[in-house]
C-alpha atoms as a PDB file:
ATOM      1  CA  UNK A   1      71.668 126.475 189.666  1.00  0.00           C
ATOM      2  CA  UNK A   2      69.908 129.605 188.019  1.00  0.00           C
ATOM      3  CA  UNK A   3      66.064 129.560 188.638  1.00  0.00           C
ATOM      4  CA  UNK A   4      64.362 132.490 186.591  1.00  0.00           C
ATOM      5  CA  UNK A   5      60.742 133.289 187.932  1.00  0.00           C
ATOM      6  CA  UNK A   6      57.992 135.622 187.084  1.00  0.00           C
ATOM      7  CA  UNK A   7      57.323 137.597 190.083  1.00  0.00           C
ATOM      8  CA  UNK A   8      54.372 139.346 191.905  1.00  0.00           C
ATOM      9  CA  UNK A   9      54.053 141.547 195.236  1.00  0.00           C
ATOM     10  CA  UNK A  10      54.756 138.544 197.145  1.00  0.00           C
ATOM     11  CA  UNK A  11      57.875 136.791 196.030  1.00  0.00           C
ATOM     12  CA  UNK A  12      59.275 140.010 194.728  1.00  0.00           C
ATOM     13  CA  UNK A  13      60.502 141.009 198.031  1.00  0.00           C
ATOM     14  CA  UNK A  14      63.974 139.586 197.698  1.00  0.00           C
ATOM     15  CA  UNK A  15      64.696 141.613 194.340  1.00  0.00           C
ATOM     16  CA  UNK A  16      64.057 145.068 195.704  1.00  0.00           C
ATOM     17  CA  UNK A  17      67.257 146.107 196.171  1.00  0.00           C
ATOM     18  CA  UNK A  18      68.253 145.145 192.392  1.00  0.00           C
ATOM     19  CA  UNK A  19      66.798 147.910 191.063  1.00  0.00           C
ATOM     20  CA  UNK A  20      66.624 151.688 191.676  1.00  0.00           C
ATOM     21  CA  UNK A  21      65.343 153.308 195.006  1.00  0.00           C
ATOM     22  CA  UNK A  22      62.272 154.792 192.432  1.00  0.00           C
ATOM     23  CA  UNK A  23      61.212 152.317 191.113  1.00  0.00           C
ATOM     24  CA  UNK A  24      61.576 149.472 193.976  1.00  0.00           C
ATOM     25  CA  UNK A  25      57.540 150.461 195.227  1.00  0.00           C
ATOM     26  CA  UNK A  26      56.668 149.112 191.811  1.00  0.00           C
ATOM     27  CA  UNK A  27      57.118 145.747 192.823  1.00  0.00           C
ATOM     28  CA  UNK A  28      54.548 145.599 195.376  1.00  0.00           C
ATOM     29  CA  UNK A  29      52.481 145.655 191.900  1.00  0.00           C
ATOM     30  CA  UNK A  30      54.441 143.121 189.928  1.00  0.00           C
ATOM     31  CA  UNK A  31      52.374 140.401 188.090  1.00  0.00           C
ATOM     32  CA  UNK A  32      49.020 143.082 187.589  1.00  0.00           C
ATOM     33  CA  UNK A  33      48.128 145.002 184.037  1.00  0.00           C
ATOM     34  CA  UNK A  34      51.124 147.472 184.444  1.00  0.00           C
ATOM     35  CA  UNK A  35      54.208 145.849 185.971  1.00  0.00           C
ATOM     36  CA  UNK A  36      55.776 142.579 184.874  1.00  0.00           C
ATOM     37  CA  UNK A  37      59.196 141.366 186.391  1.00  0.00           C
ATOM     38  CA  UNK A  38      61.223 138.404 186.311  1.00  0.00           C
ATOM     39  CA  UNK A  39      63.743 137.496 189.459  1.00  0.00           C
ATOM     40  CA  UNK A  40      67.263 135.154 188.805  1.00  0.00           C
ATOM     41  CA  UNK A  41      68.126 133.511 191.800  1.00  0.00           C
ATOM     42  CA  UNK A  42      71.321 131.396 192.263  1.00  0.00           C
ATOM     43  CA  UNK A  43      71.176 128.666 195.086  1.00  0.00           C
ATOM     44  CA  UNK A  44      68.328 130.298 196.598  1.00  0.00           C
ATOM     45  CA  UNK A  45      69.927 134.214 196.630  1.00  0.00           C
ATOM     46  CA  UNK A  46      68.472 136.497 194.120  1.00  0.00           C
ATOM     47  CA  UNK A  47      70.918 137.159 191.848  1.00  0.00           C
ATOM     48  CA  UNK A  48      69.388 139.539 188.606  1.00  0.00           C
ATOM     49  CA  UNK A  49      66.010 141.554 187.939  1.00  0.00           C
ATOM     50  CA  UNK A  50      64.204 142.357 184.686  1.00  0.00           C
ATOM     51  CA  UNK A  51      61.399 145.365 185.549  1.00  0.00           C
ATOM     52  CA  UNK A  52      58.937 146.200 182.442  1.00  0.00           C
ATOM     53  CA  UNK A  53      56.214 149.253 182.465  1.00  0.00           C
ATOM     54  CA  UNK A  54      53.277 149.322 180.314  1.00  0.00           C
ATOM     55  CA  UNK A  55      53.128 152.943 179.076  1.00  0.00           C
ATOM     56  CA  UNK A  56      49.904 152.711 177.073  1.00  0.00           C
ATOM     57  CA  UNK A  57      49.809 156.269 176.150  1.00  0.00           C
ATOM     58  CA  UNK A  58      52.687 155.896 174.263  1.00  0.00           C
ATOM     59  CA  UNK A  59      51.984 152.223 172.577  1.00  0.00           C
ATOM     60  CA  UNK A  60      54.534 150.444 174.318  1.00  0.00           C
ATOM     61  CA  UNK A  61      56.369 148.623 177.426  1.00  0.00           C
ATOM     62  CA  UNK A  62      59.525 150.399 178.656  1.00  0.00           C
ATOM     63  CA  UNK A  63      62.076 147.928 180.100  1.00  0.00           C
ATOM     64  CA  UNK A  64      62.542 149.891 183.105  1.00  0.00           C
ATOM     65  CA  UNK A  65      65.482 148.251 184.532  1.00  0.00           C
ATOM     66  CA  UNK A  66      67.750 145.155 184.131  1.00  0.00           C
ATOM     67  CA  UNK A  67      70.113 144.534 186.831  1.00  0.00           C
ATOM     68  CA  UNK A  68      72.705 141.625 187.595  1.00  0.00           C
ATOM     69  CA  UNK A  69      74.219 141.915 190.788  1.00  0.00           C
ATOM     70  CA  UNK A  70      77.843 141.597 190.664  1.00  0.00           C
ATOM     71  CA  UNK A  71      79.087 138.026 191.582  1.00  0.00           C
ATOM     72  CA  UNK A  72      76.870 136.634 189.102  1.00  0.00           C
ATOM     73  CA  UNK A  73      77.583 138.517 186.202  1.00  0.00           C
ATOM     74  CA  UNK A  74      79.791 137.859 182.674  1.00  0.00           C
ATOM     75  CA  UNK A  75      77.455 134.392 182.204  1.00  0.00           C
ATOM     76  CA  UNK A  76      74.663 135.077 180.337  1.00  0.00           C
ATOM     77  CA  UNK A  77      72.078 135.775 183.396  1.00  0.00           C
ATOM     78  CA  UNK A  78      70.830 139.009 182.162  1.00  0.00           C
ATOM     79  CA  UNK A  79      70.662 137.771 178.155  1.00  0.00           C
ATOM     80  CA  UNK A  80      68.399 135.434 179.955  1.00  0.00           C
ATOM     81  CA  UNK A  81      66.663 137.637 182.134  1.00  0.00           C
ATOM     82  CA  UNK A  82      65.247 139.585 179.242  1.00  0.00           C
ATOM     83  CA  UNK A  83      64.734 137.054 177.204  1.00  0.00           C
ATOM     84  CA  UNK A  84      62.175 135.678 179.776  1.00  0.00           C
ATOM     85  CA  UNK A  85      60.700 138.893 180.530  1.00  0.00           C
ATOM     86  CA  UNK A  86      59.916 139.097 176.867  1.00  0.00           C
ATOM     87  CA  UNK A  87      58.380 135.892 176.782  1.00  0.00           C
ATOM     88  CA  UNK A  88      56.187 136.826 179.488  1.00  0.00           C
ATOM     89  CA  UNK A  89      55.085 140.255 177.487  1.00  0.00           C
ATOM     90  CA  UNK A  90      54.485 138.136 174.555  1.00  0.00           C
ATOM     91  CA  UNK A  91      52.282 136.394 176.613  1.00  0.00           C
ATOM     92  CA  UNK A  92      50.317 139.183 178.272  1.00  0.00           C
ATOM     93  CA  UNK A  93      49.762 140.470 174.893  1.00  0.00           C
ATOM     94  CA  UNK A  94      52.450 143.241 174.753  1.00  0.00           C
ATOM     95  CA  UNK A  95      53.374 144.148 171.514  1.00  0.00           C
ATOM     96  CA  UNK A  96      56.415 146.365 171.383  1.00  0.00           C
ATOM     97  CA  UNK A  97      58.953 146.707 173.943  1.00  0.00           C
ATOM     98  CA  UNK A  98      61.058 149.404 174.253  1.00  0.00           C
ATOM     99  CA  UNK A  99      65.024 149.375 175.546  1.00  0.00           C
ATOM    100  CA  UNK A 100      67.414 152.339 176.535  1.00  0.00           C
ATOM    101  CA  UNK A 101      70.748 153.098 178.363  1.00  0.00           C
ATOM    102  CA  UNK A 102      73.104 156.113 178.416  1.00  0.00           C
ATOM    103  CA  UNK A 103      76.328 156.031 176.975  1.00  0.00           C
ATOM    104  CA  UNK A 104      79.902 157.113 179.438  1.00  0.00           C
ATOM    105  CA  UNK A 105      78.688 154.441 182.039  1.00  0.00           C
ATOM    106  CA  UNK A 106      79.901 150.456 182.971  1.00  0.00           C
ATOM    107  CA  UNK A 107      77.007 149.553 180.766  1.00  0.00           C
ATOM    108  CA  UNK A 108      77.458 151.361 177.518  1.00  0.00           C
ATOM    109  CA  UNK A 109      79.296 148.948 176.178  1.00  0.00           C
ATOM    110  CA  UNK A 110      77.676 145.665 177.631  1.00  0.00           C
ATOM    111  CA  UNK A 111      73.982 146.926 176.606  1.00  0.00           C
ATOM    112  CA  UNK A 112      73.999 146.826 172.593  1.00  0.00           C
ATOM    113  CA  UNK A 113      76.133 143.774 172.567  1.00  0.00           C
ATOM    114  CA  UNK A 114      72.864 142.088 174.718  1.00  0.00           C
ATOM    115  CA  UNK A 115      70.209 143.709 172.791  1.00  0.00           C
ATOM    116  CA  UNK A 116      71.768 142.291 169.832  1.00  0.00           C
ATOM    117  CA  UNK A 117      71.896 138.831 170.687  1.00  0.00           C
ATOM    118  CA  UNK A 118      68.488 139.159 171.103  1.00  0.00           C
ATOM    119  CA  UNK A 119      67.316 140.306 168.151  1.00  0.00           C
ATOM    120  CA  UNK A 120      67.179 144.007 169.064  1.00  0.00           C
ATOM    121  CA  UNK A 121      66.794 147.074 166.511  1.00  0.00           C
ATOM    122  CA  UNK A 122      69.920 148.630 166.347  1.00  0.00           C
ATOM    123  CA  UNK A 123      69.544 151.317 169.134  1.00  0.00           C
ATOM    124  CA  UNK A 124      69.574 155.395 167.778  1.00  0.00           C
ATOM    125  CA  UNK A 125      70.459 158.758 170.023  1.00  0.00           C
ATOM    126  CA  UNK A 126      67.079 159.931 171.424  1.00  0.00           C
ATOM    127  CA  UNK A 127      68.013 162.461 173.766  1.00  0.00           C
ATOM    128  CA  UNK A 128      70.681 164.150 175.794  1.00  0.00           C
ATOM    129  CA  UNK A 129      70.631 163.920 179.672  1.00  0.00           C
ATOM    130  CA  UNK A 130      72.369 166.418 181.573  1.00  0.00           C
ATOM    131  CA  UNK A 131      72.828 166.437 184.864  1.00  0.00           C
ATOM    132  CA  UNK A 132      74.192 169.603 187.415  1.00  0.00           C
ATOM    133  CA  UNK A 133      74.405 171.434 190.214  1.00  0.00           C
ATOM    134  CA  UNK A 134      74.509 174.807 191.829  1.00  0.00           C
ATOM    135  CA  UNK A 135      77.595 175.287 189.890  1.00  0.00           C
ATOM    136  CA  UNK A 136      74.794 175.857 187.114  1.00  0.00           C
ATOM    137  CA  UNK A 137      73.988 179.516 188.331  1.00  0.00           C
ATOM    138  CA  UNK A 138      77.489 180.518 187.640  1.00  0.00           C
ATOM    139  CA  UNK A 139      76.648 179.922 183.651  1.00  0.00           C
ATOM    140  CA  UNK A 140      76.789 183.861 181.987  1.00  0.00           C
ATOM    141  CA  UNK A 141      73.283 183.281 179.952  1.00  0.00           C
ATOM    142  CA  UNK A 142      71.510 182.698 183.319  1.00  0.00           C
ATOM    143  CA  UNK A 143      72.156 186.480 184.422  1.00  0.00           C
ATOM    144  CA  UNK A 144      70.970 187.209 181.164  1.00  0.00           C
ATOM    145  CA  UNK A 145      67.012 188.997 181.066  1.00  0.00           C
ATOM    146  CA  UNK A 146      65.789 187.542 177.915  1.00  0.00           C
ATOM    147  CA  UNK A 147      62.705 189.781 175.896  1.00  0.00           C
ATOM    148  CA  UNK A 148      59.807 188.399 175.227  1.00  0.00           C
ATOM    149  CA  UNK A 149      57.670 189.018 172.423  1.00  0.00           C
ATOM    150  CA  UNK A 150      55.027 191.336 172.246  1.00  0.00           C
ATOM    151  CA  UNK A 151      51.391 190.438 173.641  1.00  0.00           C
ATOM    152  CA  UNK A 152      53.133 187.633 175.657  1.00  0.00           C
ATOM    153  CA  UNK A 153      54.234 186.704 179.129  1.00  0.00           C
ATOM    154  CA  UNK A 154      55.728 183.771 181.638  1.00  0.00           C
ATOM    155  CA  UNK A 155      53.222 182.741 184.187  1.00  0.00           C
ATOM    156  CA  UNK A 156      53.706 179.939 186.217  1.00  0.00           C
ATOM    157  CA  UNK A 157      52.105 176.376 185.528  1.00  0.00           C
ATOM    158  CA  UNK A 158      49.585 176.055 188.099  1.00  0.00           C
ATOM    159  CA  UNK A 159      48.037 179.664 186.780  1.00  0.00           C
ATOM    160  CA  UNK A 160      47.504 177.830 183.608  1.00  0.00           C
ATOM    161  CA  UNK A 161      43.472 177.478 182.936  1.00  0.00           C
ATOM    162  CA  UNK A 162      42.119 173.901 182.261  1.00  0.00           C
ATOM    163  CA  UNK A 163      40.225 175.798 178.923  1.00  0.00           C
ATOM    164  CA  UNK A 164      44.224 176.750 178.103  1.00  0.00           C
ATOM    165  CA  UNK A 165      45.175 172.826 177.890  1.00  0.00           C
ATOM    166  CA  UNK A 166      41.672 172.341 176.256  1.00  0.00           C
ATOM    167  CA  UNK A 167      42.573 175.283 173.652  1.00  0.00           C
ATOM    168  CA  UNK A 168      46.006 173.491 172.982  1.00  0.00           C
ATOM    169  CA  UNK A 169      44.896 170.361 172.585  1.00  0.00           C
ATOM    170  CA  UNK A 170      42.282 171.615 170.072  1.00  0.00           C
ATOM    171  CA  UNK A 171      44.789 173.835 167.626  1.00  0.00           C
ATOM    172  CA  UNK A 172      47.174 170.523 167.956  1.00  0.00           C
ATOM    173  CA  UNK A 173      44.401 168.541 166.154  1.00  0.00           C
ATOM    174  CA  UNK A 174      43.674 171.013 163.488  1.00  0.00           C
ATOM    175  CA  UNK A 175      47.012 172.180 163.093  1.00  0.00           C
ATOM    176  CA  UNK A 176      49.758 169.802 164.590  1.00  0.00           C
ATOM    177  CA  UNK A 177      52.669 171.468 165.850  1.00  0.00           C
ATOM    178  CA  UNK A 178      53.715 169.769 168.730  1.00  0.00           C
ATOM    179  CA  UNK A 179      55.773 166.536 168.854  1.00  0.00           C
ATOM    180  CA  UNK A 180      54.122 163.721 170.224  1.00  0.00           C
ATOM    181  CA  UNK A 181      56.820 163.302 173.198  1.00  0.00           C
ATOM    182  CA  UNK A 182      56.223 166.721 174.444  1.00  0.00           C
ATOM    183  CA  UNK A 183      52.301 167.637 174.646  1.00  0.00           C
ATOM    184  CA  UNK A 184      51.903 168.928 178.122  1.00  0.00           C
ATOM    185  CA  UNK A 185      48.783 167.141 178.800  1.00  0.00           C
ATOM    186  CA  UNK A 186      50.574 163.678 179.339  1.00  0.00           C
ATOM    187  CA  UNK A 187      53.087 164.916 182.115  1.00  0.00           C
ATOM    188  CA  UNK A 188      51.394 164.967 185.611  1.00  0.00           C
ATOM    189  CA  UNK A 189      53.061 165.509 189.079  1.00  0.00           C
ATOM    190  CA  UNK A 190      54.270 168.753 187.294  1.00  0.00           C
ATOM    191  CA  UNK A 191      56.591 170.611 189.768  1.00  0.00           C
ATOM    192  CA  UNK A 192      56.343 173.772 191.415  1.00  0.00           C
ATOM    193  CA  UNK A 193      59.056 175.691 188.980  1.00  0.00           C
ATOM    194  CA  UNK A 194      57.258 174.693 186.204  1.00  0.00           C
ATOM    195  CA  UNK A 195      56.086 177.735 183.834  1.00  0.00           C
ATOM    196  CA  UNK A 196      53.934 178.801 180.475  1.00  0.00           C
ATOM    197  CA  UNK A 197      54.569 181.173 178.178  1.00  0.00           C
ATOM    198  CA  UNK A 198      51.169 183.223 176.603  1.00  0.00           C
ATOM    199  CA  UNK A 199      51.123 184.824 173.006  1.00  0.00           C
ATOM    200  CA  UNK A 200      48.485 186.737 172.021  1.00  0.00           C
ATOM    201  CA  UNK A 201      46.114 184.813 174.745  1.00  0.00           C
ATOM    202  CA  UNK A 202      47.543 181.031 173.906  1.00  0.00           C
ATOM    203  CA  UNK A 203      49.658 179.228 175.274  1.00  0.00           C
ATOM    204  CA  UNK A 204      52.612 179.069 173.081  1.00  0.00           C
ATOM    205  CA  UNK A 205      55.602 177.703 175.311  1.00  0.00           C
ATOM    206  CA  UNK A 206      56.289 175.828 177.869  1.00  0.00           C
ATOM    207  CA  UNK A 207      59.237 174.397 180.592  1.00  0.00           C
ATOM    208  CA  UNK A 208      57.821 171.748 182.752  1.00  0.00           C
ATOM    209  CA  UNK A 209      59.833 170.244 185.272  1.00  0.00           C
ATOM    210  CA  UNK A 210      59.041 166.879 188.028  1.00  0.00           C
ATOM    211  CA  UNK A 211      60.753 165.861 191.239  1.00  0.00           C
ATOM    212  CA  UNK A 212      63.138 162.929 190.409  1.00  0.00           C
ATOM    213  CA  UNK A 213      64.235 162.374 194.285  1.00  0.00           C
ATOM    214  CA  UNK A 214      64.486 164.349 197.251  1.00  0.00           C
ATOM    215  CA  UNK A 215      67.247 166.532 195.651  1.00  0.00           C
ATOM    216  CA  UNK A 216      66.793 166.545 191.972  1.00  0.00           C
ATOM    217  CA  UNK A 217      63.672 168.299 189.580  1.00  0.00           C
ATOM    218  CA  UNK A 218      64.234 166.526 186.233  1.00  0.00           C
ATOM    219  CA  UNK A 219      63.533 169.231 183.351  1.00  0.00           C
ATOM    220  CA  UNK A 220      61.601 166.959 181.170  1.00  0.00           C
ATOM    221  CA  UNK A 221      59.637 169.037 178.950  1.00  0.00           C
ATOM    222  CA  UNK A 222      60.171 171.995 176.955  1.00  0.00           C
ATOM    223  CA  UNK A 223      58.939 173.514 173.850  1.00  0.00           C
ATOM    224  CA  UNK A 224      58.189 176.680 171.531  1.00  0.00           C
ATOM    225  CA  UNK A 225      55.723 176.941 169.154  1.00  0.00           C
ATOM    226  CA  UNK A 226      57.837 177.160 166.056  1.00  0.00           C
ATOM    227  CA  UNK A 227      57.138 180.646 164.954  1.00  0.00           C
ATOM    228  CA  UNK A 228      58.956 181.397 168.223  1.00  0.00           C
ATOM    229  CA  UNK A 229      61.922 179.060 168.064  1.00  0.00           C
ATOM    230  CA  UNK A 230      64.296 180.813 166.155  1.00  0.00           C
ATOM    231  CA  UNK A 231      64.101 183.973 168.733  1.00  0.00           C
ATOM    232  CA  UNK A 232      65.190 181.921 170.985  1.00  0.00           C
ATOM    233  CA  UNK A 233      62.727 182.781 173.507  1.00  0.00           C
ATOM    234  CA  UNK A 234      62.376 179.864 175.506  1.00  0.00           C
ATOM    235  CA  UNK A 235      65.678 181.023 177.037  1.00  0.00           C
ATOM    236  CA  UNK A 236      63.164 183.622 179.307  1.00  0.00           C
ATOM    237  CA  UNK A 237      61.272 180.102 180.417  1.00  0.00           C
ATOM    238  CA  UNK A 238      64.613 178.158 181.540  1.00  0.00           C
ATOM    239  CA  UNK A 239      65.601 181.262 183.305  1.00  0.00           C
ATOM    240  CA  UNK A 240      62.511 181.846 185.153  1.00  0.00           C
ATOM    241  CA  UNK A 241      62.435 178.451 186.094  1.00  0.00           C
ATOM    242  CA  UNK A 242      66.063 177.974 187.325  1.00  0.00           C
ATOM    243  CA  UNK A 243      65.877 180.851 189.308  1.00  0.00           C
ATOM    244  CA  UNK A 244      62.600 179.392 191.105  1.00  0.00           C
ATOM    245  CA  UNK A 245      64.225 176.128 191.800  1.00  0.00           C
ATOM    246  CA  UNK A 246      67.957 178.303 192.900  1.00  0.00           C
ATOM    247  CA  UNK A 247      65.413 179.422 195.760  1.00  0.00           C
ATOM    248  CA  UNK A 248      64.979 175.968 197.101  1.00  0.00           C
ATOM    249  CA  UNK A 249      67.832 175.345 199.005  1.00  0.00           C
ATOM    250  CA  UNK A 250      66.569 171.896 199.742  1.00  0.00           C
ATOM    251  CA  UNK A 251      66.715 171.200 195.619  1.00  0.00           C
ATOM    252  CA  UNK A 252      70.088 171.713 194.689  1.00  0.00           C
ATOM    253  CA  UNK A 253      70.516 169.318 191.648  1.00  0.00           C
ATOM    254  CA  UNK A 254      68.707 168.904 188.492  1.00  0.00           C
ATOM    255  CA  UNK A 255      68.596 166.882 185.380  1.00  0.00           C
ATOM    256  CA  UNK A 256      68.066 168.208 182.160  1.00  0.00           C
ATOM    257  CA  UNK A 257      66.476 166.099 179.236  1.00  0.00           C
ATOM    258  CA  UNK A 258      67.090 167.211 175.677  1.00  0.00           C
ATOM    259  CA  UNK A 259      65.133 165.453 172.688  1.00  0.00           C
ATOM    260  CA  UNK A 260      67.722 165.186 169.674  1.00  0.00           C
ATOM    261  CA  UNK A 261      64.612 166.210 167.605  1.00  0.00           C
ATOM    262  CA  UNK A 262      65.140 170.015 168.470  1.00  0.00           C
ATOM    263  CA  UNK A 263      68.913 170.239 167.101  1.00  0.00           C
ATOM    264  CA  UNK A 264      69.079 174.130 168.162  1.00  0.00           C
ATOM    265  CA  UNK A 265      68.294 172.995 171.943  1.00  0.00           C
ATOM    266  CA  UNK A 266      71.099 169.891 171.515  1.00  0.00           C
ATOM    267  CA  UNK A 267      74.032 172.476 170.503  1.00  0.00           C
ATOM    268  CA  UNK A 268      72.899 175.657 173.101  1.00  0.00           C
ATOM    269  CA  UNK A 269      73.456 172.237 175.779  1.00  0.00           C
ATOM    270  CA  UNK A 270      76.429 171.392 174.178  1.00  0.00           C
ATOM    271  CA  UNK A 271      78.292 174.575 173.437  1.00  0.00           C
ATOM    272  CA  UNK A 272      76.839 176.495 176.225  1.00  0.00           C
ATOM    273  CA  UNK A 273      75.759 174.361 179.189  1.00  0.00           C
ATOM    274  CA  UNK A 274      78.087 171.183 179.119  1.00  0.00           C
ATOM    275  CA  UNK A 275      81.061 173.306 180.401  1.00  0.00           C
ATOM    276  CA  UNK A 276      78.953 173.884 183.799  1.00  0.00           C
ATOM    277  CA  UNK A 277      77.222 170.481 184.097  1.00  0.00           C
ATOM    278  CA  UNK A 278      78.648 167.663 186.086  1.00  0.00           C
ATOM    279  CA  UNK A 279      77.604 165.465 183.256  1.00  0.00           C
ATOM    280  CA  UNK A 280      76.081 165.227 179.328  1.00  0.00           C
ATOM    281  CA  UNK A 281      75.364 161.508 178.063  1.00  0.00           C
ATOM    282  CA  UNK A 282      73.262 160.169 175.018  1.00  0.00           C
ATOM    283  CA  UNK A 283      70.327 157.746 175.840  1.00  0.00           C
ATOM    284  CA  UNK A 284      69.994 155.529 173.268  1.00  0.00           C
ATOM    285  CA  UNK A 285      66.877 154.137 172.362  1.00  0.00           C
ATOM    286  CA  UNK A 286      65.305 150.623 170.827  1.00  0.00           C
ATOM    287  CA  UNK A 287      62.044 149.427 170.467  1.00  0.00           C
ATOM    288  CA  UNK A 288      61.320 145.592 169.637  1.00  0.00           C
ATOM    289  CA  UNK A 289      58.426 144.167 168.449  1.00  0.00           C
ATOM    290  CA  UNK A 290      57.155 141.265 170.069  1.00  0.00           C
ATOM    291  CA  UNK A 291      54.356 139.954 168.623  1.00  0.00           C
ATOM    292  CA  UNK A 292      56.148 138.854 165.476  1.00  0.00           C
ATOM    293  CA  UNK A 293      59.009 137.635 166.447  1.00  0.00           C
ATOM    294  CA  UNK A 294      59.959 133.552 167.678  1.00  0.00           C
ATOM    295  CA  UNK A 295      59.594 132.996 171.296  1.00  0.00           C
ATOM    296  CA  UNK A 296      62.654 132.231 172.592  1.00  0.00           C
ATOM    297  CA  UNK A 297      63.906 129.478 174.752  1.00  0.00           C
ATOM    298  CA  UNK A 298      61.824 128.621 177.874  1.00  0.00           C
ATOM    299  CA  UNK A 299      62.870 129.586 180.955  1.00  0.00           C
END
């Protein structure tokens, strides 16, 4: 018999190992203001896991992960799973709820069929992920030395000044310029690699990157102002960067997130990158509001 429950740090225990090594710690803070999960057990086993996230800086709850393990699945337990776990937002008060997963995996297939059966937005490409390897220094453009323009240079990201960020958030008011995913002030544990670029005594550019595991910096932010973009001088930021990390022996890997929202960034990776990556995928992207839709069935 299928028992779904809303967990907390103590009866989460069991459903650790249903979701990623990451985000497992997370459940030691299930059932408080920024975790919610809901375990599936079968005959007393746990059997499935729905994680959510409140990410209130961005003005909604990312389903974080959604796992079945694999003699329960093909009957319904993770349609139910969410189901529940939106029940349980609705009743916290969440509001929106956003779903994702990459295409070329098991799942791609499975996870619009499920978001559709309950009720789901139609999900859109959001981003590219790329992932490599060393084999990444053999690309040509990396032994490139890319100009920069005039008045400017790279410095790394812990040089930058806290009346910088101040400065940026201030011409971003008055003048917006930056997309809302990608202002620099909302990333923290910002790696060592990381770097800015400086034009005419502001900051102008940036490549940030964060440790994803032990192995792995995740290049999760990067952006010109758009004066700049058509030079194509971010290309001097990536390099700089790469090279720090290619110093690191101990960080061999790295994943590479592209926004579809800069198209000129989306074809370099594409016609340029992809043929020395281990892997390119789309994430796809919903959001679902909750507030105004039906509860569903009980639990």
């Amino acid at each position: 018999m299928l028992k779904l429950t809303v967990l907390d740090a103590f009866n989460s225990l069991p459903f650790h190992g249903l979701t990623y090594p990451s985000l497992q710690p997370l459940l030691f803070s299930a059932g408080n203001a920024a975790v919610t999960a809901v375990g599936a057990t079968e005959e007393g086993e746990a059997a499935g896991l729905a994680l959510a996230l409140r990410l209130p800086q961005k003005g909604f709850t990312r389903l974080a992960s959604l796992f079945v393990r694999e003699g329960s699945r093909r009957r319904g337990i993770a349609t139910r799973l969410l189901a529940a776990l939106e029940d349980e937002l609705r009743r916290e008060g969440v509001e929106r709820l956003e779903a994702s997963y990459q295409t070329g995996r098991t799942t791609s297939e499975a996870a619009p069929r499920l978001l559709a059966r309950l009720g789901w937005p139609e999900a859109r490409p959001d981003r590219l992920v790329c992932r490599c390897d060393r084999r990444m220094l053999d690309s040509p453009w990396l032994a490139r030395d890319y100009s920069l323009p005039r008045d400017s240079s790279i410095v790394p990201w812990t040089e930058v000044r806290a009346a910088e960020i101040e400065a940026l958030r201030e011409s971003q008011h008055s003048d917006p310029w930056i997309p809302d995913s990608l202002r620099p002030w909302e990333y923290r544990d910002i790696a060592f690699n990381s770097v800015a670029m400086r034009h005419k005594g502001a900051l102008a550019g940036w490549v940030l990157t964060q440790r994803f595991d032990s192995s792995t910096l995740v290049y999760s932010n990067s952006y010109m102002h758009p004066t700049l973009q058509r030079t194509a001088r971010i290309l001097a930021l990536y390099v700089r960067a790469i090279r720090a990390q290619a110093a690191d022996p101990t960080l061999p890997n790295a994943v590479w997130v592209v926004p579809f929202v800069h198209p000129t960034m989306v074809r370099f990776v594409r016609s340029t990158l992809a043929p020395h990556m281990n892997r390119v995928e789309e994430l796809h992207v919903s959001i679902k509001p909750l507030a105004a839709t039906t509860v569903g069935a009980p639990a």
